[in-house]
C-alpha atoms as a PDB file:
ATOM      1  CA  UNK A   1     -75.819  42.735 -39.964  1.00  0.00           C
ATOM      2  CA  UNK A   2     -78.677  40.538 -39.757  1.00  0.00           C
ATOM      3  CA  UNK A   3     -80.546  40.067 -36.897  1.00  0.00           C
ATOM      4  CA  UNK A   4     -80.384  35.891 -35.803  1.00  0.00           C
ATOM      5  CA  UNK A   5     -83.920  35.967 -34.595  1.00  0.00           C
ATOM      6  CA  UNK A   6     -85.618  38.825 -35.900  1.00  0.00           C
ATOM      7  CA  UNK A   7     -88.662  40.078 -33.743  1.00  0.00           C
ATOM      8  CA  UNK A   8     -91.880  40.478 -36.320  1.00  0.00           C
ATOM      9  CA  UNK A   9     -95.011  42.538 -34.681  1.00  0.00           C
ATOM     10  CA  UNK A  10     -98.212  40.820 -36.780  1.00  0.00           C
ATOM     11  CA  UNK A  11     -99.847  44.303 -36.477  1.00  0.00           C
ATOM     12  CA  UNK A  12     -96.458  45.565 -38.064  1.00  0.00           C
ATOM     13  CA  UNK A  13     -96.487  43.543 -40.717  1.00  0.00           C
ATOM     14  CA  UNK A  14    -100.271  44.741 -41.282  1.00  0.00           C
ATOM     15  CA  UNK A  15     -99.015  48.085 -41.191  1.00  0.00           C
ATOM     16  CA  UNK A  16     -96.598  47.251 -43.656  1.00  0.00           C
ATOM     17  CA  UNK A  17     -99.097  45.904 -46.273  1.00  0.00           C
ATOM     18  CA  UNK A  18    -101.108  48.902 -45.488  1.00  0.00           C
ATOM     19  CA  UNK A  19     -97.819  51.243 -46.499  1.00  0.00           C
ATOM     20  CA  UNK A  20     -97.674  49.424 -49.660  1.00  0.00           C
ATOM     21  CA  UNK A  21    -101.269  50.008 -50.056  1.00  0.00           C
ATOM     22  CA  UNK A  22    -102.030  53.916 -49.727  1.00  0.00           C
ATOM     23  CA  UNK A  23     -98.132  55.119 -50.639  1.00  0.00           C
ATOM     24  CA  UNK A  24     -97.705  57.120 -47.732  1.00  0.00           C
ATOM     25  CA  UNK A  25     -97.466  57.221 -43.832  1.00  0.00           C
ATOM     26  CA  UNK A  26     -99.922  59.664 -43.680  1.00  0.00           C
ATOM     27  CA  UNK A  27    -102.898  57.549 -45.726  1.00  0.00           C
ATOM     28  CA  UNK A  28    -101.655  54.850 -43.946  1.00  0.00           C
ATOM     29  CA  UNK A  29    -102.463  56.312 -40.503  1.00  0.00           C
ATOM     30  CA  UNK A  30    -105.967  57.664 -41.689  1.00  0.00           C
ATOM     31  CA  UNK A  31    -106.910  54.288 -43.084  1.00  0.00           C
ATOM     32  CA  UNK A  32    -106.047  52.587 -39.955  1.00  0.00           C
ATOM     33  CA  UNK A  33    -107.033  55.028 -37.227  1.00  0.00           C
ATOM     34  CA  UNK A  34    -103.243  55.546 -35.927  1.00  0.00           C
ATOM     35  CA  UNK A  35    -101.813  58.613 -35.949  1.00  0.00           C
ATOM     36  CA  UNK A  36     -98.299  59.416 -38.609  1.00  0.00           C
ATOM     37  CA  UNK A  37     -96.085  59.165 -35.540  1.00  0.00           C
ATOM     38  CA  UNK A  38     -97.796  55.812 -34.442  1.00  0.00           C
ATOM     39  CA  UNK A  39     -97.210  54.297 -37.916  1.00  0.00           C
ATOM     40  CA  UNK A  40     -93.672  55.441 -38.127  1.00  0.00           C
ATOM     41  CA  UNK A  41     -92.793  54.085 -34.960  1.00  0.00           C
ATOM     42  CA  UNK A  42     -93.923  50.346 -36.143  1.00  0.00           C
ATOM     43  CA  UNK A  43     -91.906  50.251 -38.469  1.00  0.00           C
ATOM     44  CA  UNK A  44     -89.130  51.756 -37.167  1.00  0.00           C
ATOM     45  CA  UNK A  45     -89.303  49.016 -34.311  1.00  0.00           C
ATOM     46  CA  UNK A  46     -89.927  46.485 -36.965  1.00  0.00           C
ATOM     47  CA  UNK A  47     -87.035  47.330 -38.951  1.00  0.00           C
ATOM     48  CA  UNK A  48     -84.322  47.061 -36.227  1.00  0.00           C
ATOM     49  CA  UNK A  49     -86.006  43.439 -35.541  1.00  0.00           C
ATOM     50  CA  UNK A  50     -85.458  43.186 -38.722  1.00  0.00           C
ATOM     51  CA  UNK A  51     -81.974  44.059 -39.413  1.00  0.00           C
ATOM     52  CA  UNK A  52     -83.389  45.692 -42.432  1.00  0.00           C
ATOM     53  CA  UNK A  53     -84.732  48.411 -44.489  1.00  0.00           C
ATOM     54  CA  UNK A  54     -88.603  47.560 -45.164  1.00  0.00           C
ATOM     55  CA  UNK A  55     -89.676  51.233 -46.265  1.00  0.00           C
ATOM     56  CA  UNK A  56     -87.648  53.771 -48.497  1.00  0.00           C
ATOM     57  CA  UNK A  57     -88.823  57.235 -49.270  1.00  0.00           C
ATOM     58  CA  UNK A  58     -89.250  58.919 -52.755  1.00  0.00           C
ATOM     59  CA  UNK A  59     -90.060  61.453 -54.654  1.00  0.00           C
ATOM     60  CA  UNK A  60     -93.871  60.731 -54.544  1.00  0.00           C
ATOM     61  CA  UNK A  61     -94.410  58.925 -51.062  1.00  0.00           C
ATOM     62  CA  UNK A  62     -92.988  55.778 -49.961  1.00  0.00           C
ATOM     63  CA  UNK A  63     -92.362  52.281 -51.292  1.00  0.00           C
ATOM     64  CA  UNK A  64     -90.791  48.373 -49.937  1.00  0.00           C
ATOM     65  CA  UNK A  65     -87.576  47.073 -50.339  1.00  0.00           C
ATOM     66  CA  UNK A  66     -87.520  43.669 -51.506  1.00  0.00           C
ATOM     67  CA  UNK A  67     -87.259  42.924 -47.936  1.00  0.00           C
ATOM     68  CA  UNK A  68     -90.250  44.740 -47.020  1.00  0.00           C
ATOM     69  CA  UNK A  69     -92.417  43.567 -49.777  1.00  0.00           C
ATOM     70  CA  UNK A  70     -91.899  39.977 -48.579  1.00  0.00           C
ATOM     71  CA  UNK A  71     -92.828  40.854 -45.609  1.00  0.00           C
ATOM     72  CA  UNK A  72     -95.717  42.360 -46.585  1.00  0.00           C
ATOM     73  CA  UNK A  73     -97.179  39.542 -47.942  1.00  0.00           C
ATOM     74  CA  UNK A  74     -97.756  38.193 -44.315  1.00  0.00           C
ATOM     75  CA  UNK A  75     -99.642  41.138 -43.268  1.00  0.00           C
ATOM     76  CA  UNK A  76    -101.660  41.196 -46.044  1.00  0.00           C
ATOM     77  CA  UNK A  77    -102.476  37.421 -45.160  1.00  0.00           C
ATOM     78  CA  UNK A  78    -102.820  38.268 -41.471  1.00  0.00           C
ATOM     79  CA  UNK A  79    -105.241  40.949 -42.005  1.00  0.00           C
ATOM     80  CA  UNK A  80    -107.275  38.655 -44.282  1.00  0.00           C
ATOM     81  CA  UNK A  81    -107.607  36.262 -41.401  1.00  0.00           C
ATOM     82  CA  UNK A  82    -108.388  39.105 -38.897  1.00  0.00           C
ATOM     83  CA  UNK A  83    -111.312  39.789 -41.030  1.00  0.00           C
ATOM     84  CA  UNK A  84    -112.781  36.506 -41.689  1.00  0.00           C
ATOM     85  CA  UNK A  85    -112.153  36.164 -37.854  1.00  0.00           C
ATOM     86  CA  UNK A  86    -114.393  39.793 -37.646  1.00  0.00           C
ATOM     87  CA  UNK A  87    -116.880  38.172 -39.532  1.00  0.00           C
ATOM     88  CA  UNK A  88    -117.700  34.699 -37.977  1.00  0.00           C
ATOM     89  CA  UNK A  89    -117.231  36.431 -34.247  1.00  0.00           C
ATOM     90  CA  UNK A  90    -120.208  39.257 -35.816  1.00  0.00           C
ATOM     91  CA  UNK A  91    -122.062  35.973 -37.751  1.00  0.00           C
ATOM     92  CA  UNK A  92    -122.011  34.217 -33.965  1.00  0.00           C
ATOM     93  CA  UNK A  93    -122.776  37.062 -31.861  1.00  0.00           C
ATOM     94  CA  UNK A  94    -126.173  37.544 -33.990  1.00  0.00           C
ATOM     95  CA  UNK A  95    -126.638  33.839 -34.317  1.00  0.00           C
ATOM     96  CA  UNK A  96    -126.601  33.820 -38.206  1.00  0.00           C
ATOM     97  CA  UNK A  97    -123.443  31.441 -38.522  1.00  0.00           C
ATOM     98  CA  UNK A  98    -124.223  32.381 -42.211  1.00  0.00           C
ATOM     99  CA  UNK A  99    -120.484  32.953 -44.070  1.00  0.00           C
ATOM    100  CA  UNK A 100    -118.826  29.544 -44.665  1.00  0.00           C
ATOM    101  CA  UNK A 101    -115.917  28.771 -46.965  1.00  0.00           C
ATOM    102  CA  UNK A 102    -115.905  25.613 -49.121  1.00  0.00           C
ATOM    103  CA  UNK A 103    -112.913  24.511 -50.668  1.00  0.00           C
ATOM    104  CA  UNK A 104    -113.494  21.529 -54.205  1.00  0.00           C
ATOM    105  CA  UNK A 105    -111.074  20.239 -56.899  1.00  0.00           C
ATOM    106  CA  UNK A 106    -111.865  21.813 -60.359  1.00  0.00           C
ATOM    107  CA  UNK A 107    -114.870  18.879 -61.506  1.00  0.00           C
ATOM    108  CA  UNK A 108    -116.919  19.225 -58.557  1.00  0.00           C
ATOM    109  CA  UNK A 109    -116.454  23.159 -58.571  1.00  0.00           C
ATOM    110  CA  UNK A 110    -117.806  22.752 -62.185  1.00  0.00           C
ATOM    111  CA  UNK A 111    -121.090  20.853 -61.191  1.00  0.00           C
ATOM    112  CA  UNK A 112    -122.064  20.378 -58.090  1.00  0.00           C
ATOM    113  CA  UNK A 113    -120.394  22.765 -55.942  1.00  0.00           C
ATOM    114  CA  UNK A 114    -121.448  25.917 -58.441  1.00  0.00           C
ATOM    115  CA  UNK A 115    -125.503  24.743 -58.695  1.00  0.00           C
ATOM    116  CA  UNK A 116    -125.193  24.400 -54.476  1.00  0.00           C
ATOM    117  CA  UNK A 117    -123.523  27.469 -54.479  1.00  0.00           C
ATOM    118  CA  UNK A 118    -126.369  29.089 -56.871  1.00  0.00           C
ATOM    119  CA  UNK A 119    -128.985  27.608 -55.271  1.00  0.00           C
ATOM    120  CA  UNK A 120    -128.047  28.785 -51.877  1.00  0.00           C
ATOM    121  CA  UNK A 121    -127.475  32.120 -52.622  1.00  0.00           C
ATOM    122  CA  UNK A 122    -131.273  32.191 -53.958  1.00  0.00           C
ATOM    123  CA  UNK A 123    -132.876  30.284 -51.080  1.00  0.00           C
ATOM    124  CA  UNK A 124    -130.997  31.162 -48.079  1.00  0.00           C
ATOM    125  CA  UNK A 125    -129.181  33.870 -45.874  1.00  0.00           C
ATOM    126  CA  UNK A 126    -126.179  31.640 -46.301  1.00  0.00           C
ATOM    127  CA  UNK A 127    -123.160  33.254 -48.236  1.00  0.00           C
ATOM    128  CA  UNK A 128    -120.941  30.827 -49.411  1.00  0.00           C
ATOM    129  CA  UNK A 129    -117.347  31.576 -50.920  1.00  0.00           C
ATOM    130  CA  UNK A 130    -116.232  28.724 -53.200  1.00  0.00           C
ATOM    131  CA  UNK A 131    -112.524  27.618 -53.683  1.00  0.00           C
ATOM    132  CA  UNK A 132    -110.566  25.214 -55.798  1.00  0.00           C
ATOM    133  CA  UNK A 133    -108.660  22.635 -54.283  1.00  0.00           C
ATOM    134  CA  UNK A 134    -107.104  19.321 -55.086  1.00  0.00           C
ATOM    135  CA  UNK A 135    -108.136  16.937 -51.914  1.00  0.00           C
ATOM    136  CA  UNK A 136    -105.033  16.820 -49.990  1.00  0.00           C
ATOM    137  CA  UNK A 137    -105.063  20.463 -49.399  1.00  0.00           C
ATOM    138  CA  UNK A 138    -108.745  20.734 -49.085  1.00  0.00           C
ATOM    139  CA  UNK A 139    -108.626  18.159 -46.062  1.00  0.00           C
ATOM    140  CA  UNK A 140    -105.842  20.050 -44.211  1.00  0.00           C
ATOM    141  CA  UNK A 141    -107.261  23.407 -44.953  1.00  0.00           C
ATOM    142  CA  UNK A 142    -110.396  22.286 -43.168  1.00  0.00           C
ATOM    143  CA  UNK A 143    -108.966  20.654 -40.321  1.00  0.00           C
ATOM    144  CA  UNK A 144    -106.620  23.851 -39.523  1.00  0.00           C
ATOM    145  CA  UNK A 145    -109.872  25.837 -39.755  1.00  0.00           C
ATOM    146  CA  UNK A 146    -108.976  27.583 -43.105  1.00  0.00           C
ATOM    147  CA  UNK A 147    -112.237  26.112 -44.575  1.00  0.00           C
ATOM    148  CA  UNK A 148    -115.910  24.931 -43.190  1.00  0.00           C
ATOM    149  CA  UNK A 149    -115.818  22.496 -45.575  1.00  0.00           C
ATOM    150  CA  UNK A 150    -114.606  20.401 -48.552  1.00  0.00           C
ATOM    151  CA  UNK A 151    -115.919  18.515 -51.287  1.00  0.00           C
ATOM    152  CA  UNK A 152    -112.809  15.737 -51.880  1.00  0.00           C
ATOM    153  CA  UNK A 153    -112.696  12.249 -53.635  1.00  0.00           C
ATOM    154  CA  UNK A 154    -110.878   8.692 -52.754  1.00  0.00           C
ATOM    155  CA  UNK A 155    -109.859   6.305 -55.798  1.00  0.00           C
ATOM    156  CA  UNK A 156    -110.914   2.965 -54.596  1.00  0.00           C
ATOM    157  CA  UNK A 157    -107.286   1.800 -56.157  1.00  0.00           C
ATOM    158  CA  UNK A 158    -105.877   4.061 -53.720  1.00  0.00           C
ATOM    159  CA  UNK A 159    -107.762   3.191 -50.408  1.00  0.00           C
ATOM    160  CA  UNK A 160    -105.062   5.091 -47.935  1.00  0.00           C
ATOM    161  CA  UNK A 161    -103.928   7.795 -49.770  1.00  0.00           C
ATOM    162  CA  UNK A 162    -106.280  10.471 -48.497  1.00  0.00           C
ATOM    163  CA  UNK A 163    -106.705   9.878 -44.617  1.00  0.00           C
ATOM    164  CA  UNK A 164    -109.628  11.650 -42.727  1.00  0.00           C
ATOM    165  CA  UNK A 165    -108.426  12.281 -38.801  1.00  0.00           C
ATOM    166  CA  UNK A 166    -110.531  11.603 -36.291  1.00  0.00           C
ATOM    167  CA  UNK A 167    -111.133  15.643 -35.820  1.00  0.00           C
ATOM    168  CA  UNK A 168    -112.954  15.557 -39.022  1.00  0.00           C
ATOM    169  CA  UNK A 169    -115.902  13.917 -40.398  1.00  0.00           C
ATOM    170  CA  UNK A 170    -116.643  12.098 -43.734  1.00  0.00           C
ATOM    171  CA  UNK A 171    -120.384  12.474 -45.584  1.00  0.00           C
ATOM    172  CA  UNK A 172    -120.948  10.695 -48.559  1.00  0.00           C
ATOM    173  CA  UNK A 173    -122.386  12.519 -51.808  1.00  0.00           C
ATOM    174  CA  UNK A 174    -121.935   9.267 -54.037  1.00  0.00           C
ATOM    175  CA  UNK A 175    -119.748   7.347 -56.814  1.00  0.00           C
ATOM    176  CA  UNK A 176    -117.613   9.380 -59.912  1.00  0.00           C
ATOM    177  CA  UNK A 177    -117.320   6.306 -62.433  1.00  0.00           C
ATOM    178  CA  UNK A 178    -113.608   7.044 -64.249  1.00  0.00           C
ATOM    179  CA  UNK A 179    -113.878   7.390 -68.513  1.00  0.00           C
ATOM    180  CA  UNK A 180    -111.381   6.666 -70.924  1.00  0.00           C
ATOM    181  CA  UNK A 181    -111.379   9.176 -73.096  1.00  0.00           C
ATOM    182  CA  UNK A 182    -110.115   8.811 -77.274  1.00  0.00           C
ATOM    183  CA  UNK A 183    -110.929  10.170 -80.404  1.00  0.00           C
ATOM    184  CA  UNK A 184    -114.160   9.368 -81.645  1.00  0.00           C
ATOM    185  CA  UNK A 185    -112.547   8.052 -84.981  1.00  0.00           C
ATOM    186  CA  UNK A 186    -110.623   5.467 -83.094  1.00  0.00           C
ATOM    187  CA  UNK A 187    -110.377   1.808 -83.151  1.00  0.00           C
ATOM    188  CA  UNK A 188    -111.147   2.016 -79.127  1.00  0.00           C
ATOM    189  CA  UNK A 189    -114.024   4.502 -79.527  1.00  0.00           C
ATOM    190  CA  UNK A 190    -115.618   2.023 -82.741  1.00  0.00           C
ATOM    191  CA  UNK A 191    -115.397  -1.456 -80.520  1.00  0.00           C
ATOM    192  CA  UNK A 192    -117.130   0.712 -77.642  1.00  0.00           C
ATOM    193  CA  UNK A 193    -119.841   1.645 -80.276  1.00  0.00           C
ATOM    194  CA  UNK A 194    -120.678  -1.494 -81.669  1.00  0.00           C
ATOM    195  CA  UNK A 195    -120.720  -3.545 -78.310  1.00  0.00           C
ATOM    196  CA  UNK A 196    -122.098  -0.729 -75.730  1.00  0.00           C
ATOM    197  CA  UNK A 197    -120.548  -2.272 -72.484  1.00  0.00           C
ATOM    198  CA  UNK A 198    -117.378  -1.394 -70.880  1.00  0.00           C
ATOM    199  CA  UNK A 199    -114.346  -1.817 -72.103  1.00  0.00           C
ATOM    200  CA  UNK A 200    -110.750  -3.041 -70.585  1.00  0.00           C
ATOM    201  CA  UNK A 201    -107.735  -0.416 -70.326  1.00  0.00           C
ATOM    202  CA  UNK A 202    -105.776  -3.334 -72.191  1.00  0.00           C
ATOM    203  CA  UNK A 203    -107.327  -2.059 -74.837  1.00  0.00           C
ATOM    204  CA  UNK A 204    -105.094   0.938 -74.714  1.00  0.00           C
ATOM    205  CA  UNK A 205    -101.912  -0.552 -73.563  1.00  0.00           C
ATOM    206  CA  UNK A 206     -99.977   0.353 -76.718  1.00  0.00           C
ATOM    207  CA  UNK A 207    -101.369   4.164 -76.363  1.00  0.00           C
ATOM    208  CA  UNK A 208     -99.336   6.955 -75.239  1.00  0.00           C
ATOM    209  CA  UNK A 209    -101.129   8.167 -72.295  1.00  0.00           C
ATOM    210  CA  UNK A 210    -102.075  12.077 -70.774  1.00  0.00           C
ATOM    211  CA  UNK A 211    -102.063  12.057 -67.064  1.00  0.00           C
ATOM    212  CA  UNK A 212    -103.952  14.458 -64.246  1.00  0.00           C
ATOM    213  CA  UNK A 213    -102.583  15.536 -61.015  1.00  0.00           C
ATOM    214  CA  UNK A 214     -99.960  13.023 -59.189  1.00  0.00           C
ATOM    215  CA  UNK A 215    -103.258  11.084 -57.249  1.00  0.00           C
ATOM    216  CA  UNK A 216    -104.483  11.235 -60.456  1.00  0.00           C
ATOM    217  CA  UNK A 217    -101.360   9.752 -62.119  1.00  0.00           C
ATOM    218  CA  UNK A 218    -101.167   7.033 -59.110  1.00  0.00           C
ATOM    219  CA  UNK A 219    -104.839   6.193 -59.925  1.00  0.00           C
ATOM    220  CA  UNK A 220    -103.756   5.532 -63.585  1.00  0.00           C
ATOM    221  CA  UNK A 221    -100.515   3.176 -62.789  1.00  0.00           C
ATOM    222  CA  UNK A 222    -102.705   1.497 -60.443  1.00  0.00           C
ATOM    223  CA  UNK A 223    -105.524   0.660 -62.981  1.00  0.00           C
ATOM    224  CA  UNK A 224    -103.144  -0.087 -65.578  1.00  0.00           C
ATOM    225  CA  UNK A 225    -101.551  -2.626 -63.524  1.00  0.00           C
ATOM    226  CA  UNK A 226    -105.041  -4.139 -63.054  1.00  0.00           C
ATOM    227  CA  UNK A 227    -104.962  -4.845 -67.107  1.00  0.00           C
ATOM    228  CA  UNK A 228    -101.730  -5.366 -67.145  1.00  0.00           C
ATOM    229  CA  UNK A 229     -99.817  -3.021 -68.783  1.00  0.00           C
ATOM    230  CA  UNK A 230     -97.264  -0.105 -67.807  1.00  0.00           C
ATOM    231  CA  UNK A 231     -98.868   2.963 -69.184  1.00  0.00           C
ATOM    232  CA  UNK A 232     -96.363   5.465 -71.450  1.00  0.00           C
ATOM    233  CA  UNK A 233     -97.199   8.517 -69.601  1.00  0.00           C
ATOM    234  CA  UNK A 234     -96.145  11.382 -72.040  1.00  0.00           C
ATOM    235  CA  UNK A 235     -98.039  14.243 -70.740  1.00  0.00           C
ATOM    236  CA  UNK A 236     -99.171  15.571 -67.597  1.00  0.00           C
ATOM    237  CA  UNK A 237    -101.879  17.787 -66.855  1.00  0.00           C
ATOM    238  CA  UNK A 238    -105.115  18.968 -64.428  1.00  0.00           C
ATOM    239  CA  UNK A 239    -106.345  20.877 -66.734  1.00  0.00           C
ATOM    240  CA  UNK A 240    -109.806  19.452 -68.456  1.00  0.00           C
ATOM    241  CA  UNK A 241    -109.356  21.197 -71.121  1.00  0.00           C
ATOM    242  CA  UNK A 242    -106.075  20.853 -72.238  1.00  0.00           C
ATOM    243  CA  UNK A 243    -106.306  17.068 -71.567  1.00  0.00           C
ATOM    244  CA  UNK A 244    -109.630  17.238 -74.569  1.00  0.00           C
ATOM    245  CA  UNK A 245    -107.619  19.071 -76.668  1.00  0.00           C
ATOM    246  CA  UNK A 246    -104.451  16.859 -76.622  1.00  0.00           C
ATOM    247  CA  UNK A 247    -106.784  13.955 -76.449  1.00  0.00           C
ATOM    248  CA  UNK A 248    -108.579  15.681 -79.564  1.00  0.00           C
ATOM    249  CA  UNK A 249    -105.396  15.881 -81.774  1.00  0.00           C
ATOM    250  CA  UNK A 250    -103.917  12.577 -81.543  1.00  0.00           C
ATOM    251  CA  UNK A 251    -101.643  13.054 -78.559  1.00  0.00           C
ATOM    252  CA  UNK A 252    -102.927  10.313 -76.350  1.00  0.00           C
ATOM    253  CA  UNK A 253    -105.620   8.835 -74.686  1.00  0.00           C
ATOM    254  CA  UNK A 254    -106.677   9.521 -71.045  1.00  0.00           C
ATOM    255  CA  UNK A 255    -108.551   8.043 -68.078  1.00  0.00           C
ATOM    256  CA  UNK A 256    -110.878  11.184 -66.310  1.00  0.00           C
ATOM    257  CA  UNK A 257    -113.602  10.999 -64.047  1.00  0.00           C
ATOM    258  CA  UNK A 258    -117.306  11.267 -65.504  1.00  0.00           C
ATOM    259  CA  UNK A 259    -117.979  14.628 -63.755  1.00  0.00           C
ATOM    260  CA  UNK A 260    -115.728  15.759 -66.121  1.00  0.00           C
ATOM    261  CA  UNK A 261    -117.330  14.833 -69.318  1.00  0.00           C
ATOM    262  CA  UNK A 262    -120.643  16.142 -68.008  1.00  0.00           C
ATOM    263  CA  UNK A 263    -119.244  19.685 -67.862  1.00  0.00           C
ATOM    264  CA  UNK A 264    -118.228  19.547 -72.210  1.00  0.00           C
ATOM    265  CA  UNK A 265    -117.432  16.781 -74.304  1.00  0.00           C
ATOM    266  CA  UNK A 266    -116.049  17.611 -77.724  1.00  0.00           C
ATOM    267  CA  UNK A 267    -117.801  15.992 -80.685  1.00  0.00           C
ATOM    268  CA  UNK A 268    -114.577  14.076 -81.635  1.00  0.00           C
ATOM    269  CA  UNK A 269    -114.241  12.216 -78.304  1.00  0.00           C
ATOM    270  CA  UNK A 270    -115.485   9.303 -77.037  1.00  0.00           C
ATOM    271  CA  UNK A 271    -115.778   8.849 -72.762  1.00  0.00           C
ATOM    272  CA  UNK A 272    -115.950   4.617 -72.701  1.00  0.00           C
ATOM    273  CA  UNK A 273    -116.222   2.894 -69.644  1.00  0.00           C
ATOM    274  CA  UNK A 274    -114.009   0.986 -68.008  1.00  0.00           C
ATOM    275  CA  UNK A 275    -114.547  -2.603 -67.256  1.00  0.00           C
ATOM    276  CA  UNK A 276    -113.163  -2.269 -63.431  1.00  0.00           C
ATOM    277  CA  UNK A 277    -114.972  -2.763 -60.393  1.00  0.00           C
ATOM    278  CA  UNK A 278    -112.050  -0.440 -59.731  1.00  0.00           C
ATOM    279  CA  UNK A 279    -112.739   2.347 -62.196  1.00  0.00           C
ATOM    280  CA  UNK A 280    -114.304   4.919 -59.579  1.00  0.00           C
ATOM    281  CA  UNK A 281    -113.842   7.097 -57.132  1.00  0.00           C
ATOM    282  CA  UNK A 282    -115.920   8.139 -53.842  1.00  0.00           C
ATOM    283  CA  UNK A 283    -116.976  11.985 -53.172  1.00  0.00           C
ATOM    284  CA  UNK A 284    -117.852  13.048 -50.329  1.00  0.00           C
ATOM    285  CA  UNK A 285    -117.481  16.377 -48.013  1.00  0.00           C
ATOM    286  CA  UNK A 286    -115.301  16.559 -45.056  1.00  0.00           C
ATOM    287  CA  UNK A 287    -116.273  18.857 -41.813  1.00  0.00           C
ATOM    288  CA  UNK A 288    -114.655  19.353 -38.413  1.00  0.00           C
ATOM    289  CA  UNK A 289    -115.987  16.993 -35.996  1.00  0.00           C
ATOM    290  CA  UNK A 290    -118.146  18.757 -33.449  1.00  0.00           C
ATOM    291  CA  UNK A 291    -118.859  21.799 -36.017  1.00  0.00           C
ATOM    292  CA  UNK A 292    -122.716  22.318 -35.244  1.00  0.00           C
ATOM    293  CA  UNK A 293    -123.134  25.809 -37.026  1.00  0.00           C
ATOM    294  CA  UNK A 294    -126.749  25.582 -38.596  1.00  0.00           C
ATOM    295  CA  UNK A 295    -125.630  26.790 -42.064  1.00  0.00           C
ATOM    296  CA  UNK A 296    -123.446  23.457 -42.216  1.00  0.00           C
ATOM    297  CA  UNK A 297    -127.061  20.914 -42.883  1.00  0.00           C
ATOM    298  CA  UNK A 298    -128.182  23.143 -45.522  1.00  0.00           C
ATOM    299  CA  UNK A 299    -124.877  23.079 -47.518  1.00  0.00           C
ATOM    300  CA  UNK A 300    -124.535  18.923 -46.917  1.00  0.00           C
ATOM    301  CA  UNK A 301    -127.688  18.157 -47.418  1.00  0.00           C
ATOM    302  CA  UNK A 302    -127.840  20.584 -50.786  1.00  0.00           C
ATOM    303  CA  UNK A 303    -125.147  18.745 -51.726  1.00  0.00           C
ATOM    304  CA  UNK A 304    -126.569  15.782 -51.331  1.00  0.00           C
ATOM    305  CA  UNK A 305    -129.436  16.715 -53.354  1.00  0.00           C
ATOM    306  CA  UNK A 306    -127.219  18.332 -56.578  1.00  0.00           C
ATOM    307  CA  UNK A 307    -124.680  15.132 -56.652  1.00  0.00           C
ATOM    308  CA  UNK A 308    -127.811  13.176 -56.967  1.00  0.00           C
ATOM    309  CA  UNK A 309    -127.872  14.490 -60.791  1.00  0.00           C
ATOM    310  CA  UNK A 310    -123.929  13.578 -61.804  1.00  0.00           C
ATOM    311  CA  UNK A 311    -122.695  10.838 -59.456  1.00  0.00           C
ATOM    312  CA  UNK A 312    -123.769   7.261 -59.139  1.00  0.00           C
ATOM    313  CA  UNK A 313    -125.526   6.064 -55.431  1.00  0.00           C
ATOM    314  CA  UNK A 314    -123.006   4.612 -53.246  1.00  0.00           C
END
């Protein structure tokens, strides 16, 4: 029988992932430094907690139960942390403060967060591990210390939907106008052409329309509703690419942000603006309030100095 409230060692679990690892008690122990008898015992202890077999033996070693596998994914996370944790503790005790983690949805980790992250690595000590993350997550994965920092956006249609706590701290990079994107060959994409100024989304309000991710999608409604017009939202997608393509052969039209146009625009589309005070969103990067490590100015203020080539001065 199951145990109700099973007792789970974190170095246990590590020793678990490190079982699943190396095949064997025996690697497992001279990886880690234990000795065979040490390692057995773990799980042993960790398996009555359990209620459960983690580790069977076979033929060529040892491998996890379904049970154990699971499990293992924890260790494997918990070591990961233990590390990172190794690293800032050896970054503080010799003052360098130099490995930081930024986390950016997929147009800013495009642009600007891959030239900061080149030009870093060339001019400074500071090593920089780059993530992609829609906002939400990037926010809460700096404020529970996951991340240093995060490159996020706010639609101004949307002015609450992305709340910074007072433990973190906004800094503004500048303005991502929003494009709606056709075929080249359309009626949409020929009025843009001949008149060169911004156009209304009630110019697509009979279109079929390809959305992005759900704050994407709310972004959308909300804009349409500006024009006036419901949009008929047939496909969803985050993926750039995919939204060109399906753009590209007839499937819809689409409102994206200009960062992504910058990165590739296929010859057959058009990006028009849209005639919205509206039509934009802010980008900025959120810290933890307080966080003084010298390697944060240099990433902020390079930053600062890349969005200064794709976004618009807020």
């Amino acid at each position: 029988m199951d145990s109700p409230n099973p007792q789970l060692n974190p170095q246990s679990l590590v020793t678990l992932w490190r079982i699943e690892q190396y095949g064997s008690f025996s690697a497992t122990a001279k990886a880690s430094g234990w000795s065979q008898p040490a390692i057995s015992q773990q799980i042993r202890k960790l398996e009555a907690g359990c209620g459960a077999t983690l580790v069977r033996r076979t033929p060529h070693g040892v491998e996890l139960t379904a049970t154990g596998a699971m499990l293992a994914r924890h260790g494997e996370a918990i070591a990961d942390r233990l590390e990172q944790a190794s690293r800032e503790l050896r970054d503080y005790r010799q003052q360098r403060f130099a490995h930081l983690h930024l986390v950016a949805p997929p147009s800013v980790c495009s642009t600007i967060a891959a030239r900061t992250v080149a030009k870093l690595g060339m001019f400074t000590d500071i090593e920089l591990s780059l993530i992609q993350m829609e906002p939400p997550e990037a926010v809460a994965h700096v404020s529970q210390g996951k991340a240093d920092a995060a490159v996020v956006f706010r639609y101004d249609s949307i002015p609450g939907f992305l709340p910074i706590g007072d433990d973190l701290v906004f800094h503004a990079l500048g303005r991502d106008p929003m494009r709606l994107l056709v075929r080249r060959s359309s009626p949409i994409a020929r009025r843009f052409e001949q008149e060169r100024r911004p156009l209304s989304l009630s110019l697509a309000a009979d279109e079929t329309w390809i959305a992005g991710c759900p704050t994407c999608r709310a972004n959308l409604v909300k804009l349409a509703a500006r024009a006036g017009f419901t949009p008929d939202i047939r496909h969803a997608t985050d993926d750039y690419w995919a939204t060109q393509n399906l753009v590209s052969v007839g499937m819809g039209v689409s409102l994206v942000p200009e960062l992504d146009t910058r990165i590739n625009l296929q010859d057959d589309l058009t990006a028009c603006p849209v005639a919205d005070d509206f039509a934009s969103r802010e980008v900025g990067v959120v810290t933890r309030a307080g966080d003084q490590r010298p390697a944060l100015e240099p990433l902020i203020a390079e930053l600062r100095r890349t969005s200064m080539g794709y976004l618009v001065a807020g």
